[in-house]
Protein backbone atom coordinates (compact mmCIF):
# COMPACT_ATOMS: atom_id res chain seq x y z
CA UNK A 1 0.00 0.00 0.00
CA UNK A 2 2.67 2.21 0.55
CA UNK A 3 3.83 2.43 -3.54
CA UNK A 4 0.00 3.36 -4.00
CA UNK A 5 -0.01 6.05 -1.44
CA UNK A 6 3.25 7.21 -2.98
CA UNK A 7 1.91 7.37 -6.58
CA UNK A 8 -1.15 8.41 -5.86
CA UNK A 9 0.63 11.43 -3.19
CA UNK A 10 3.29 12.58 -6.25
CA UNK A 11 0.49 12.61 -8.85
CA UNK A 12 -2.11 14.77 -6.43
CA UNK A 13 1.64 17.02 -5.70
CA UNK A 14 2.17 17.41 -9.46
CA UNK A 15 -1.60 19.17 -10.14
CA UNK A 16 -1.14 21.11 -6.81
CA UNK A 17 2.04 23.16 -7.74
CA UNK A 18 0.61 23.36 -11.60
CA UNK A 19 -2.87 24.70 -9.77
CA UNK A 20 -0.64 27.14 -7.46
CA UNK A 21 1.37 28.52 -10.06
CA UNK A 22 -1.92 28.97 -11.94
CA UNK A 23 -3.88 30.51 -9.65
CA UNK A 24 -0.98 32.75 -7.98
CA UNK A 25 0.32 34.18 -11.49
CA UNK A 26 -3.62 34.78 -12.58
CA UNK A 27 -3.96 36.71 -9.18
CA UNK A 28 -0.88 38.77 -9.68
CA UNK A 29 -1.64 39.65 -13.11
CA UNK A 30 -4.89 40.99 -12.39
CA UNK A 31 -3.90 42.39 -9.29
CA UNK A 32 -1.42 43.93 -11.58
CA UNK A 33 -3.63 45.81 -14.31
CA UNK A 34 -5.67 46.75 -11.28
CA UNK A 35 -2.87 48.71 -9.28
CA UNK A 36 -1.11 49.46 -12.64
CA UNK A 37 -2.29 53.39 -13.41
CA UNK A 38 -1.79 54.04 -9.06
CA UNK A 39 2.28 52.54 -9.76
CA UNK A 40 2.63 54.66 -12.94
CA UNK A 41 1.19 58.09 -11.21
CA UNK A 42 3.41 57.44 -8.41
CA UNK A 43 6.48 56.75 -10.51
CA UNK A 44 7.31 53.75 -8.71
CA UNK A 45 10.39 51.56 -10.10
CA UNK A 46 10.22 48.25 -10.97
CA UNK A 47 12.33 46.69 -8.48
CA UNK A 48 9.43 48.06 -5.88
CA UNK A 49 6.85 46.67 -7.33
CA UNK A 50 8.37 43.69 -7.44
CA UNK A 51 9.45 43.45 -3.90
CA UNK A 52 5.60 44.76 -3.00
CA UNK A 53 4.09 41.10 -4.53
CA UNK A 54 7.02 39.19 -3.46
CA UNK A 55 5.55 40.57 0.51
CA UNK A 56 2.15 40.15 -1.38
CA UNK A 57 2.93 35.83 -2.29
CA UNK A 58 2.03 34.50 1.68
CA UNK A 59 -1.15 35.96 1.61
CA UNK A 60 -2.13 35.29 -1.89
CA UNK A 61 -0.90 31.89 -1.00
CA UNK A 62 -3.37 31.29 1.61
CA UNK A 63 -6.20 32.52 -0.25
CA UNK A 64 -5.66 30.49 -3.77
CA UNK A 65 -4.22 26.87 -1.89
CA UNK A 66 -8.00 25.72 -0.87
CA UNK A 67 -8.80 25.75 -4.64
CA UNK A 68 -5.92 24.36 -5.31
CA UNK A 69 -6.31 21.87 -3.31
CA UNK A 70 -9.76 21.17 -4.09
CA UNK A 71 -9.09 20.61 -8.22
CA UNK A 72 -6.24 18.21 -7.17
CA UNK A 73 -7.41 16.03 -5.22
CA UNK A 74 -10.86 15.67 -7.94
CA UNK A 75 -8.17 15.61 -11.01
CA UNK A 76 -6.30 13.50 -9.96
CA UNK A 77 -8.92 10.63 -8.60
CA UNK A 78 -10.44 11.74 -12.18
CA UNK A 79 -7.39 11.19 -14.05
CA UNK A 80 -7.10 7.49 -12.14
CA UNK A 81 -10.49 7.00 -13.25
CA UNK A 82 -9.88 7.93 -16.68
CA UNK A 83 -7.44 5.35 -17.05
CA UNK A 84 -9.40 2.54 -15.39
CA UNK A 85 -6.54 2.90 -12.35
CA UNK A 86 -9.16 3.40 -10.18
CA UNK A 87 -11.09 0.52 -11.11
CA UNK A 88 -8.32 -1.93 -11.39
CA UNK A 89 -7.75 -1.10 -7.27
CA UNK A 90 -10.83 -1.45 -6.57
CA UNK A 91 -10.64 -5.44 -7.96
CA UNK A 92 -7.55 -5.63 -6.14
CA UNK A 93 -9.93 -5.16 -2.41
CA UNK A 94 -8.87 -1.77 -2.30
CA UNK A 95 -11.52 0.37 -0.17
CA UNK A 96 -12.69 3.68 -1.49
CA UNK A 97 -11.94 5.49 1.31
CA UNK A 98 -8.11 3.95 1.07
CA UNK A 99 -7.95 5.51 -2.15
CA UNK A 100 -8.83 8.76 -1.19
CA UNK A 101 -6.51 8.67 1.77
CA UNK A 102 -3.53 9.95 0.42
CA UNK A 103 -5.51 13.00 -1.13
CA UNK A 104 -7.24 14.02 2.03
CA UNK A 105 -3.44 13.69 3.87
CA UNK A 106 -2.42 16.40 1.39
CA UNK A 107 -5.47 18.65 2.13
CA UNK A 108 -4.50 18.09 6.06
CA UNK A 109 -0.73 18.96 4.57
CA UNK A 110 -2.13 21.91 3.12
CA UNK A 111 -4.58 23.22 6.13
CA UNK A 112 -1.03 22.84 8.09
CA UNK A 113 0.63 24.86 5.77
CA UNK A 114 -1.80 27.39 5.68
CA UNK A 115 -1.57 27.60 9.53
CA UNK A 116 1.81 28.44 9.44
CA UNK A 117 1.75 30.81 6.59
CA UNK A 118 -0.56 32.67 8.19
CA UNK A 119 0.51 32.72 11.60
CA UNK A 120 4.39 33.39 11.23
CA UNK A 121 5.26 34.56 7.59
CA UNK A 122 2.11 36.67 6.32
CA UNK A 123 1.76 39.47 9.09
CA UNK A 124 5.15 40.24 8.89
CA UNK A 125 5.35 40.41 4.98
CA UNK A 126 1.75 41.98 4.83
CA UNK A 127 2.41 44.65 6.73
CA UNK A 128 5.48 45.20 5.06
CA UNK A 129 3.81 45.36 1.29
CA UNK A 130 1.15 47.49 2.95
CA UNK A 131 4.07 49.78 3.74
CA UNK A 132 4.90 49.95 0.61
CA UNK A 133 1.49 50.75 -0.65
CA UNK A 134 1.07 53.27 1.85
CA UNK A 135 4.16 55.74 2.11
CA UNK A 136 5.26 54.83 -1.99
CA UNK A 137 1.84 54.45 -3.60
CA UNK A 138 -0.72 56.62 -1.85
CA UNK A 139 2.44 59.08 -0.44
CA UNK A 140 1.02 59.22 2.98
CA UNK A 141 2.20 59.47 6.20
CA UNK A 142 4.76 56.97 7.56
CA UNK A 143 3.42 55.46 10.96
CA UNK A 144 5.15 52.53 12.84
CA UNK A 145 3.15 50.04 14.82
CA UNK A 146 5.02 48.48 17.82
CA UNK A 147 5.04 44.98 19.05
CA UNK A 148 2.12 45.58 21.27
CA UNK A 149 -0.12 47.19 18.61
CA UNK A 150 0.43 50.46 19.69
CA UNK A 151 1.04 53.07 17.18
CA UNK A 152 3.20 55.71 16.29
CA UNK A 153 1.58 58.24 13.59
CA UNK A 154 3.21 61.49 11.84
CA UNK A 155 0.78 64.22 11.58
CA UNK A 156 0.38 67.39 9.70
CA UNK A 157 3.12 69.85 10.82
CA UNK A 158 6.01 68.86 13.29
CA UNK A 159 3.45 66.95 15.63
CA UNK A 160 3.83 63.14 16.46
CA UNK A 161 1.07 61.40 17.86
CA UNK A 162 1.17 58.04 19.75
CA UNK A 163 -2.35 55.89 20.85
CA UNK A 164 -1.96 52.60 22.44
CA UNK A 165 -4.93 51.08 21.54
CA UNK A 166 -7.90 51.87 19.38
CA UNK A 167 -11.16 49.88 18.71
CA UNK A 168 -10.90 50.39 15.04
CA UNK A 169 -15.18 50.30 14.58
CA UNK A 170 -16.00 53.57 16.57
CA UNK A 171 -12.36 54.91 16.70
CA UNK A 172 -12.43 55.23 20.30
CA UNK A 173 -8.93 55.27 21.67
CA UNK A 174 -7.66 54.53 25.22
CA UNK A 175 -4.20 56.20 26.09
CA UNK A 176 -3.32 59.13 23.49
CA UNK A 177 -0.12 61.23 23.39
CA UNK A 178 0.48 64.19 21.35
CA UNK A 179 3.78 65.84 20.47
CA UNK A 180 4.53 68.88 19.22
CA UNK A 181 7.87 69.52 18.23
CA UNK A 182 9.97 72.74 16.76
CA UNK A 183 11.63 72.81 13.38
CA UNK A 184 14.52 71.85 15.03
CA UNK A 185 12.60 68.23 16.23
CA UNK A 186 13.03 69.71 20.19
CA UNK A 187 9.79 68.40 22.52
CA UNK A 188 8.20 72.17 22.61
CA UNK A 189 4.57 70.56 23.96
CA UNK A 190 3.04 66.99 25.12
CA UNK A 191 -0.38 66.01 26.30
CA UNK A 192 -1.03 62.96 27.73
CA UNK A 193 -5.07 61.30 27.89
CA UNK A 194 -6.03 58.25 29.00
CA UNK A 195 -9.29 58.53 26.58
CA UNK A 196 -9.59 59.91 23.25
CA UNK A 197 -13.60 60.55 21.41
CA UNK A 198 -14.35 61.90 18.06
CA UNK A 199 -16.92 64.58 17.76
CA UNK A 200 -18.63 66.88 15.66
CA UNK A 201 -15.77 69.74 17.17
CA UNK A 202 -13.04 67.42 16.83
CA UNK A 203 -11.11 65.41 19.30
CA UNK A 204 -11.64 65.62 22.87
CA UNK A 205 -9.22 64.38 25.30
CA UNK A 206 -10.41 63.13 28.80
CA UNK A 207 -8.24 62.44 31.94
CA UNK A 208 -4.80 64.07 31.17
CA UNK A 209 -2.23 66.07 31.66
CA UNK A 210 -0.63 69.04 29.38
CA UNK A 211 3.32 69.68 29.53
CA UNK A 212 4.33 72.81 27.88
CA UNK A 213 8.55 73.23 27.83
CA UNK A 214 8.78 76.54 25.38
CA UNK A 215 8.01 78.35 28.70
CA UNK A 216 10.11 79.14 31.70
CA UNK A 217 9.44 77.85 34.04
CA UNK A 218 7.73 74.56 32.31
CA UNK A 219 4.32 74.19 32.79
CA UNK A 220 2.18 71.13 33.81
CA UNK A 221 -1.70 71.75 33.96
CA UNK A 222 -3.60 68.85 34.12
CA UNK A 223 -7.34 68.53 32.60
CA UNK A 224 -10.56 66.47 32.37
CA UNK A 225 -11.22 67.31 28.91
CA UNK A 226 -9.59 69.23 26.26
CA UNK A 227 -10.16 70.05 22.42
CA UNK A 228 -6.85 69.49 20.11
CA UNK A 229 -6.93 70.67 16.65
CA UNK A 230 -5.73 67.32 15.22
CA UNK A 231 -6.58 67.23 11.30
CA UNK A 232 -6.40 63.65 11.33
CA UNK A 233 -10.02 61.55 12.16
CA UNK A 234 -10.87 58.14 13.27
CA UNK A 235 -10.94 57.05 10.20
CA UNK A 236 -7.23 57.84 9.35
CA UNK A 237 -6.11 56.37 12.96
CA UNK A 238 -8.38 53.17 12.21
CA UNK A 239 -7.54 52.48 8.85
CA UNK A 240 -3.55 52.20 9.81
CA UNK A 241 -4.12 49.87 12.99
CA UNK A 242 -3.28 46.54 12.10
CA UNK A 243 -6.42 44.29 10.83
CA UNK A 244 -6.66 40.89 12.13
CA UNK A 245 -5.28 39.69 9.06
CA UNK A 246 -2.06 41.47 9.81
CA UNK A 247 -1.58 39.71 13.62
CA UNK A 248 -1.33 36.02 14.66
CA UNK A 249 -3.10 34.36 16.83
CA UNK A 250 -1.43 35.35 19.91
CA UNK A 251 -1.06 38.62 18.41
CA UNK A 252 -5.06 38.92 17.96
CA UNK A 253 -5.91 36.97 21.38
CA UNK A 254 -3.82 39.91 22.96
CA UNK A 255 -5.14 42.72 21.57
CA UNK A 256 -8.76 41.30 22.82
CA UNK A 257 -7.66 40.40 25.71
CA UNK A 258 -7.20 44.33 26.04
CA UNK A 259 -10.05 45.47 24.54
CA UNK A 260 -11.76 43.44 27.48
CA UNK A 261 -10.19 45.15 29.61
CA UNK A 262 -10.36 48.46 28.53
CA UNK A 263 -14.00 47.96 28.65
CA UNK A 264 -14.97 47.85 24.76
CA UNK A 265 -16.68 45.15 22.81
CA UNK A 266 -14.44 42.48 21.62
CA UNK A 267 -17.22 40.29 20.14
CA UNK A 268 -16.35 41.13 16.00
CA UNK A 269 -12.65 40.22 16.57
CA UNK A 270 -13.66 37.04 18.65
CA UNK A 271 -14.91 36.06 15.37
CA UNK A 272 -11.63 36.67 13.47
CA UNK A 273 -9.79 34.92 16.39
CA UNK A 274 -11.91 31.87 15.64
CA UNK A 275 -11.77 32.02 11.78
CA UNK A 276 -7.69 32.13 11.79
CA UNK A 277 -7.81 28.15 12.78
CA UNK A 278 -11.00 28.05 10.89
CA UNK A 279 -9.66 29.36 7.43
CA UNK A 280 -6.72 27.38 7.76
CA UNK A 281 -8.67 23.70 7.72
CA UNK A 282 -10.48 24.98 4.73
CA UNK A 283 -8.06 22.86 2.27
CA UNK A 284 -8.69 19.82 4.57
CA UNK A 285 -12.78 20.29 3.69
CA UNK A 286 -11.82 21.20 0.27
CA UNK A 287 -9.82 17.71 -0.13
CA UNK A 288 -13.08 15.63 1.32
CA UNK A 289 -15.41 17.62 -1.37
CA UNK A 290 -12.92 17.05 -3.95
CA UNK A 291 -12.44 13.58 -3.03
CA UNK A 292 -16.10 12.91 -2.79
CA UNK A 293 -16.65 14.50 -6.29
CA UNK A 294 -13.20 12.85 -8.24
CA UNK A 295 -14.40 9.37 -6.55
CA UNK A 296 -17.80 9.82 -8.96
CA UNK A 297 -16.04 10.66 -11.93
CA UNK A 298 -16.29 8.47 -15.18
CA UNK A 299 -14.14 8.38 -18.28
CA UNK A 300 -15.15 11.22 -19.70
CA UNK A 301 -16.91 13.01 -16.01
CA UNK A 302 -14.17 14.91 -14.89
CA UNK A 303 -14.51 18.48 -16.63
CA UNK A 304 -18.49 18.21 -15.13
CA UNK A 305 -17.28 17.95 -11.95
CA UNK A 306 -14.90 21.02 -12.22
CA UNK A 307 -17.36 23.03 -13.20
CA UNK A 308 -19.54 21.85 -10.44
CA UNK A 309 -16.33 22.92 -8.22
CA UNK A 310 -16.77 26.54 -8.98
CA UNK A 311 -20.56 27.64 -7.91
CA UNK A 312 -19.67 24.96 -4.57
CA UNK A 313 -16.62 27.48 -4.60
CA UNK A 314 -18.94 30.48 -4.53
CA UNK A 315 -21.37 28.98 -2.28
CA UNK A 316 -18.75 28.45 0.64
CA UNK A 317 -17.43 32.34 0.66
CA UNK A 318 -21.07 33.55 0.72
CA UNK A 319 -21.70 30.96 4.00
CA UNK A 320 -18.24 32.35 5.30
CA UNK A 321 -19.51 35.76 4.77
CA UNK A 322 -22.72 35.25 6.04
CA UNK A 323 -21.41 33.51 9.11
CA UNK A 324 -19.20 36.63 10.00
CA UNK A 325 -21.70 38.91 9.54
CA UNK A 326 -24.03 37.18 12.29
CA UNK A 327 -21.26 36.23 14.32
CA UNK A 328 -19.98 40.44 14.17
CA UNK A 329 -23.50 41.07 14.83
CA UNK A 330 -24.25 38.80 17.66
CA UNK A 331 -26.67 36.94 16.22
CA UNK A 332 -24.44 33.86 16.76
CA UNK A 333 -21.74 33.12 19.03
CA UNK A 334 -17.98 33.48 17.18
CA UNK A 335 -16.86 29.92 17.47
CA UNK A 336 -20.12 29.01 15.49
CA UNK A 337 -19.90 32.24 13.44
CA UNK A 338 -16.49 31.35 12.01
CA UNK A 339 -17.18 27.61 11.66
CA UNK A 340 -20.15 27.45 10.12
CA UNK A 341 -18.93 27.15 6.50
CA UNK A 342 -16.54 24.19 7.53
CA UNK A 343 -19.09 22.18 9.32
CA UNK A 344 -21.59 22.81 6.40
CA UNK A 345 -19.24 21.51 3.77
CA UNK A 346 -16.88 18.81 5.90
CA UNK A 347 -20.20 17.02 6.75
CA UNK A 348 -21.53 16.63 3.30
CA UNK A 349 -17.83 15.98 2.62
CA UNK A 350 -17.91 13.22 5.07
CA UNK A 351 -21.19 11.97 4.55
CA UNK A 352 -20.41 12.01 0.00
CA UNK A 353 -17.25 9.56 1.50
CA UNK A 354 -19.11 7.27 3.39
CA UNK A 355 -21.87 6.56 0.83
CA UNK A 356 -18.73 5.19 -1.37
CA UNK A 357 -17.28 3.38 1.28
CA UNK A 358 -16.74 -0.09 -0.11
């Protein structure tokens, strides 16, 4: 059994790389044409672009190896079909489901892979392209996010502004400090808030402290709420805070975990929290559906089947994105919310497997 598993392994590895090669060039070429017109405008080389998708390949990864994995594991039962390999194992006592073994150990190979794309390469090199995007693209300010999520932002004028933490859906921020600087970069005036609220006059600090040092003697008035003229809104601040898709696990379980304690709902990225493991089994359900559909292939079945694969493609985002939504909204709790889709689709995965056992 072990030359079957082997052959069977190299020839499901052999469609997989074509598929991923495929699918990756496809998305970087449309990607491409896309962004095109922005690169030109900005005048970026080349080389930049270049190093922008080579950050961009761990996340495109992730998103393209499901498919992938899910028209390997049906062409390649197909193609064994095709050539009457499939039924010459089958008269040698060969179970069904010991066929398809070898298959579903590459989707479990691939959910693995997935994991650790996503958890240790693709923050680091997404927030890097997003850098690139940002202050080379779009010419906007340069900002620096810290190991603990906090962030460091560059306003208009010589003025720095640091926030520790920021709920990025009503761009409430605990723990804001503002510094304005000369034109020589020396400290002329900091304020300090432990709270941070956008309004219809601007921002309003709560719970602080002002420092003023460009008068003698220096200054220190504290306050329980004070208007800054800060140009930049929530919006800005939220839309450079990293997404979930930018932090880990641990990353994402820790920036809850002080949410929670800061006193601000936590329930939307609960739901992201769940759907990191939850995304990254996806090419383990993809190899049971693929399985399930190569396994009912004929001689001449197998391009049906593929294009049966794309609307069950479709059909799994629009449960994913339905699931979020409720889940974001409450409607169901997060570790149903993000696993919905896989539980739809790995039972009638499961249950297509079992009805060819034999």
């Amino acid at each position: 059994m072990r030359l079957l598993d082997r052959y069977i392994t190299r020839e499901s590895l052999k469609i997989l790389l074509l598929c991923l090669v495929l699918f990756v060039g496809v998305y970087v070429i449309v990607d491409l044409f896309e962004k095109f017109t922005r690169f030109l405008e900005a005048r970026v080389p080349p080389a930049l672009i270049l190093r922008f998708y080579l950050f961009s390949l761990p996340t495109i990864f992730t998103q393209v190896l499901p498919v992938a994995v899910l028209l390997a594991s049906l062409l390649t039962l197909g193609g064994l079909a095709r050539h009457n390999e499939l039924l010459a194992m089958k008269m040698g006592h060969v179970s069904t489901l010991r066929i398809a073994l070898p298959c579903i150990g590459l989707g479990l190979a691939a959910s693995l892979a997935a994991w650790g794309t996503t958890e240790y390469v693709a923050p680091r090199t997404t927030e890097r392209a997003l850098n690139i995007w940002r202050t080379q693209v779009r010419r906007l300010p340069a900002h620096r996010i810290t190991r603990d999520s906090d962030i460091w932002y560059r306003a208009k004028g010589n003025r720095f502004v640091h926030i520790s933490l920021i709920e990025t859906r009503s761009g409430l921020i605990r723990g804001m400090s503002i510094f304005d600087l000369s034109p020589g970069f020396d400290l002329l005036r900091r304020v300090d808030a432990r709270e941070a609220a956008w309004g219809a006059g601007g921002w309003t600090l709560r719970t602080g402290y002002r420092l003023d040092l460009d008068q003698t003697p220096i200054r220190i008035e504290p306050f329980r709420e004070l208007g800054v003229a800060l140009e930049e809104g929530p919006e800005e601040f939220a839309r450079i805070a990293r997404s979930p898709e930018e932090m880990s696990y641990a990353q994402l379980r820790a920036y809850i975990e002080r949410l929670v304690s800061s006193g601000m709902s936590a329930t939307r990225y609960r739901v992201d929290l769940e759907a990191k493991v939850a995304t990254a089994l996806v090419s383990l359900v993809m190899a049971l559906i693929g399985v399930s559909f190569g396994l009912r292939t004929g001689k001449a079945g197998v391009m049906l089947w593929v294009g049966v694969c794309i609307p069950m493609g479709f059909l799994y985002w629009m449960l994913l994105s339905l699931g979020f939504s409720f889940g974001r909204g409450g409607v169901l709790p997060p570790l149903v919310a993000a696993w919905l889709p896989n539980l739809v689709f790995g039972t009638a995965g499961l249950l297509s497997l079992w009805r060819l056992r034999g």
